[in-house]
C-alpha atoms as a PDB file:
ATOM      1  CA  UNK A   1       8.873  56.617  41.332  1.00  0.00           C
ATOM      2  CA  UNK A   2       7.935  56.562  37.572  1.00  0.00           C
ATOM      3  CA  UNK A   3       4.333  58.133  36.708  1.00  0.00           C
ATOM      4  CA  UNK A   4       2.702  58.096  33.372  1.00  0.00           C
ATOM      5  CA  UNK A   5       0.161  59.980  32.620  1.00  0.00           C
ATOM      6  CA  UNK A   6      -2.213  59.728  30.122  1.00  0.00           C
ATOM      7  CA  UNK A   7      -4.981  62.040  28.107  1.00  0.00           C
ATOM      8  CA  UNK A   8      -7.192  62.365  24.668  1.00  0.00           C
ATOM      9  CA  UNK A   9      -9.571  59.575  25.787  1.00  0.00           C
ATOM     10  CA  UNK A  10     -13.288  59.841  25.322  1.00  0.00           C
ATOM     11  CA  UNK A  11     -16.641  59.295  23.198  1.00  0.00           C
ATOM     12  CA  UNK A  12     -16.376  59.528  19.276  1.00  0.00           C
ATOM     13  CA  UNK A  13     -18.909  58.202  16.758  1.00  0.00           C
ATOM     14  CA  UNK A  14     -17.810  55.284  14.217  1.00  0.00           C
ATOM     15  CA  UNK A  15     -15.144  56.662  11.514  1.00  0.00           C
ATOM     16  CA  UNK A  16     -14.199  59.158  13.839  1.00  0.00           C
ATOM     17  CA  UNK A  17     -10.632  60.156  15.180  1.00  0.00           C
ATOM     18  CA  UNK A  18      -8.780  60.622  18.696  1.00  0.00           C
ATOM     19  CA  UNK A  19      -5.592  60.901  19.724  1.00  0.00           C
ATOM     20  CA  UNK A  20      -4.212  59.720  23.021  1.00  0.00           C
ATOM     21  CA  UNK A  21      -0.932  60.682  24.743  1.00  0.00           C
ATOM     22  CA  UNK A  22       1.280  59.420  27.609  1.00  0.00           C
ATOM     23  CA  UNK A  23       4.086  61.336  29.104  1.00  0.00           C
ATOM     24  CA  UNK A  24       6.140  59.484  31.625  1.00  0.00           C
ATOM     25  CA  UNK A  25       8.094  60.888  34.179  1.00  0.00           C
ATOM     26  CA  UNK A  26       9.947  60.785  37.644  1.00  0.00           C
ATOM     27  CA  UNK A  27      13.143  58.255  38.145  1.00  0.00           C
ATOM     28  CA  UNK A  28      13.407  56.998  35.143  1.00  0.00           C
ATOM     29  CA  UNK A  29      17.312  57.059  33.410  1.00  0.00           C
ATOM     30  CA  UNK A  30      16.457  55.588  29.957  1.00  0.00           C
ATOM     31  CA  UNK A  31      12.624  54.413  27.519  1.00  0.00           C
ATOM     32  CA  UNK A  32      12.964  51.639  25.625  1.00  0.00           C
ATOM     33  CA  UNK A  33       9.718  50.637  24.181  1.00  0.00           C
ATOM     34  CA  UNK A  34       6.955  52.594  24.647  1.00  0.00           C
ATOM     35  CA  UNK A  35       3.490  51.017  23.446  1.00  0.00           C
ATOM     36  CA  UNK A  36      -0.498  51.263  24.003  1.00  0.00           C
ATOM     37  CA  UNK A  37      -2.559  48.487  24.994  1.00  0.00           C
ATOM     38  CA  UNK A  38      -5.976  47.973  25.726  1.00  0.00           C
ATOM     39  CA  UNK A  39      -8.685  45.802  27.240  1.00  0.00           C
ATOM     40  CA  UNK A  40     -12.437  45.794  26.613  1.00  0.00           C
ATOM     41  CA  UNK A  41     -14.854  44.588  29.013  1.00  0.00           C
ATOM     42  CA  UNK A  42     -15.060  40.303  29.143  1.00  0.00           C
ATOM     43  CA  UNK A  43     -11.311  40.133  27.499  1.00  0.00           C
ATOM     44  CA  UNK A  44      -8.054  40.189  28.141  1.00  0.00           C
ATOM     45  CA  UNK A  45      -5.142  42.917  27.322  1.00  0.00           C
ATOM     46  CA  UNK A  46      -4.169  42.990  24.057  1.00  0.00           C
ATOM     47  CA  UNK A  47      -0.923  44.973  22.704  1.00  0.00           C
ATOM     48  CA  UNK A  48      -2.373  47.622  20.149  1.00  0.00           C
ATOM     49  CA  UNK A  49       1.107  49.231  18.999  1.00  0.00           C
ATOM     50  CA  UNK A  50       4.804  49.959  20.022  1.00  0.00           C
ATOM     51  CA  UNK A  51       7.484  51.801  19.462  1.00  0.00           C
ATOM     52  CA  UNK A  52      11.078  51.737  20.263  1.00  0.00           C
ATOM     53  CA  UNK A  53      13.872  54.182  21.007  1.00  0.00           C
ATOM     54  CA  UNK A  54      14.869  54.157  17.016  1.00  0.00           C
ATOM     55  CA  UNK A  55      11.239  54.407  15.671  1.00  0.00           C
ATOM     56  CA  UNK A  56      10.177  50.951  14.768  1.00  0.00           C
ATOM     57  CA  UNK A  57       7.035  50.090  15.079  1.00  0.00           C
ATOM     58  CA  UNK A  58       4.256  46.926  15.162  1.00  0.00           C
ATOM     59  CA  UNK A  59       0.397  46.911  15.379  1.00  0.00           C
ATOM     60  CA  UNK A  60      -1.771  44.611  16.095  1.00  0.00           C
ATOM     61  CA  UNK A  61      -3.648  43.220  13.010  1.00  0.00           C
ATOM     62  CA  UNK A  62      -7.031  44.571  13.802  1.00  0.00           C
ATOM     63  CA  UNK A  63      -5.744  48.659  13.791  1.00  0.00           C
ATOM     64  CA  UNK A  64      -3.148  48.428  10.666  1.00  0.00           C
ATOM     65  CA  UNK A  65      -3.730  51.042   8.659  1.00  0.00           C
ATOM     66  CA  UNK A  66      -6.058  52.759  11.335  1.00  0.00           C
ATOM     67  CA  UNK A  67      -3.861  54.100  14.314  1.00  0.00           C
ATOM     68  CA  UNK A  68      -0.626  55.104  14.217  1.00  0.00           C
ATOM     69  CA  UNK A  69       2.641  55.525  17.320  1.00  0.00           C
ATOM     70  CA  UNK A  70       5.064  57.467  17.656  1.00  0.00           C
ATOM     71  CA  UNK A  71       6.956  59.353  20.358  1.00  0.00           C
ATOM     72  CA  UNK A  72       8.643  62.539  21.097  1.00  0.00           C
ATOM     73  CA  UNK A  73      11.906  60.940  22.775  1.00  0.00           C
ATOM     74  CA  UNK A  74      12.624  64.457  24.317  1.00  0.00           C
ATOM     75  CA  UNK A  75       9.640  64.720  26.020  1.00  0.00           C
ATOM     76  CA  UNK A  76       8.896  61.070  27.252  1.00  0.00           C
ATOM     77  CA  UNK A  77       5.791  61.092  25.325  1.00  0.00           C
ATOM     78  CA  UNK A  78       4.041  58.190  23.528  1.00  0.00           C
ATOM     79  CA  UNK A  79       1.134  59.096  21.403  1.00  0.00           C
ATOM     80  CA  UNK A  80      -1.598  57.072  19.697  1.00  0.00           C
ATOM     81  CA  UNK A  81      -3.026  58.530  16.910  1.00  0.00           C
ATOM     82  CA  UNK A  82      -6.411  56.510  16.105  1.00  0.00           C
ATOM     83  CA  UNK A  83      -8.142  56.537  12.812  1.00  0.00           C
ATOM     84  CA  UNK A  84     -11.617  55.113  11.595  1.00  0.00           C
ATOM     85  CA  UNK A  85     -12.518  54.196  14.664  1.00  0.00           C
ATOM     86  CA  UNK A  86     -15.070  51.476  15.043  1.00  0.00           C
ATOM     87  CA  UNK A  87     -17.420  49.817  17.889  1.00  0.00           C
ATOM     88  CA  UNK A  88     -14.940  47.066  18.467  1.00  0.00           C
ATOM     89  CA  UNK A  89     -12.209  49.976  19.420  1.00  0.00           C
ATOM     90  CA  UNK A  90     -14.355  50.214  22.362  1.00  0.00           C
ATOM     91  CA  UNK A  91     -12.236  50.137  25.467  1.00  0.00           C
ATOM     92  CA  UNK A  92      -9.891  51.078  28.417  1.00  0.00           C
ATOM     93  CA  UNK A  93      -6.274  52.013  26.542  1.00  0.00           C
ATOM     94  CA  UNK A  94      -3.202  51.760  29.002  1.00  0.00           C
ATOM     95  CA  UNK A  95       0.217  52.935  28.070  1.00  0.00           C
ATOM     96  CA  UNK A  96       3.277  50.462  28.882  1.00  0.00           C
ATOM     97  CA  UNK A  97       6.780  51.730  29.288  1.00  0.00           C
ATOM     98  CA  UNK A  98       9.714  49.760  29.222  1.00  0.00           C
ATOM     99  CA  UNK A  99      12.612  51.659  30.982  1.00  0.00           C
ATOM    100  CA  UNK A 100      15.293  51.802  32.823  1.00  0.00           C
ATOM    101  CA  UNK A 101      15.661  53.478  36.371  1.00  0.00           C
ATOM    102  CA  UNK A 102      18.456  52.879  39.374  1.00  0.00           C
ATOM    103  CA  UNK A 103      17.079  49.771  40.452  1.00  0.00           C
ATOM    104  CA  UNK A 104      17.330  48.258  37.053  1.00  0.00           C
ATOM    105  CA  UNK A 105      14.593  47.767  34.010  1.00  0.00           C
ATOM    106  CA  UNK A 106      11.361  47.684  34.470  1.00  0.00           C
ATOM    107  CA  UNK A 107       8.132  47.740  33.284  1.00  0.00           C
ATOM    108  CA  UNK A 108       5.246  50.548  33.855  1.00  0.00           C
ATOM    109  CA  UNK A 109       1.874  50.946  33.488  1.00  0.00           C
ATOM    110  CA  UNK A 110      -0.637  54.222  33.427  1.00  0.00           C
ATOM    111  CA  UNK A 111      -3.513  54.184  34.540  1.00  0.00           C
ATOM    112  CA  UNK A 112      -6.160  53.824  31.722  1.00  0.00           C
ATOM    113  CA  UNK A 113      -8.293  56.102  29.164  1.00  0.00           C
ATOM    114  CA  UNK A 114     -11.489  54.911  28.360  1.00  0.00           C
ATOM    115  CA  UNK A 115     -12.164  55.003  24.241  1.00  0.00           C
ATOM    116  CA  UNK A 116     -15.933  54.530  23.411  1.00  0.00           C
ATOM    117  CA  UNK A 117     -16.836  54.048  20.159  1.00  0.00           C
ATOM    118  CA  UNK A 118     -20.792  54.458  19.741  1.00  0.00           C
ATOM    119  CA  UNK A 119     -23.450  56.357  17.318  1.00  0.00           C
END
């Protein structure tokens, strides 16, 4: 069993900040990629950012220069650290692991943090 557990959701005004973490844990041998992703209400999932074992990292267009990842690889912990937040933010973020565990690699999912943007 693999669990991932996330926190720092909420309600911020427009140009505010929050900061969301994950820590996975349970049978898991080795993380990959870790990454955030999120879906707003009437769309699909859409990656925000990732991060690998070595650091590198990709964002989606629309929160370049707004969020940044990164991860504490000795603590199985993937953090989001959002920026100039705006309406359009606005929705359930789920963090993805990609890992490794005795039944071979696999791919996880938590269980959602609502974000809401809003004066």
């Amino acid at each position: 069993q693999v669990q991932l557990v996330e926190s720092g959701g909420g309600l911020v005004q427009p140009g505010g900040s929050l900061r969301l973490s994950c820590a996975a844990s349970g049978s898991i041998f080795s993380i990959y990629v870790m990454g955030w992703y999120r879906q707003a209400p009437g769309k699909q999932r859409e990656l925000v950012a990732r991060i690998t074992t070595g650091g590198s990292t990709n964002y989606t267009d629309s929160v370049k220069g707004r969020f940044s990842i990164s991860r504490d690889n000795a603590k199985n912990t993937v953090y989001l650290q959002m920026s100039s937040l705006k309406p359009e933010d606005t929705a359930v973020y789920y963090c993805n692991v990609l890992g490794r565990n005795r039944d071979g690699v696999s791919n996880y999912w938590g269980q959602g943090t609502q974000v809401t943007v809003s004066s």
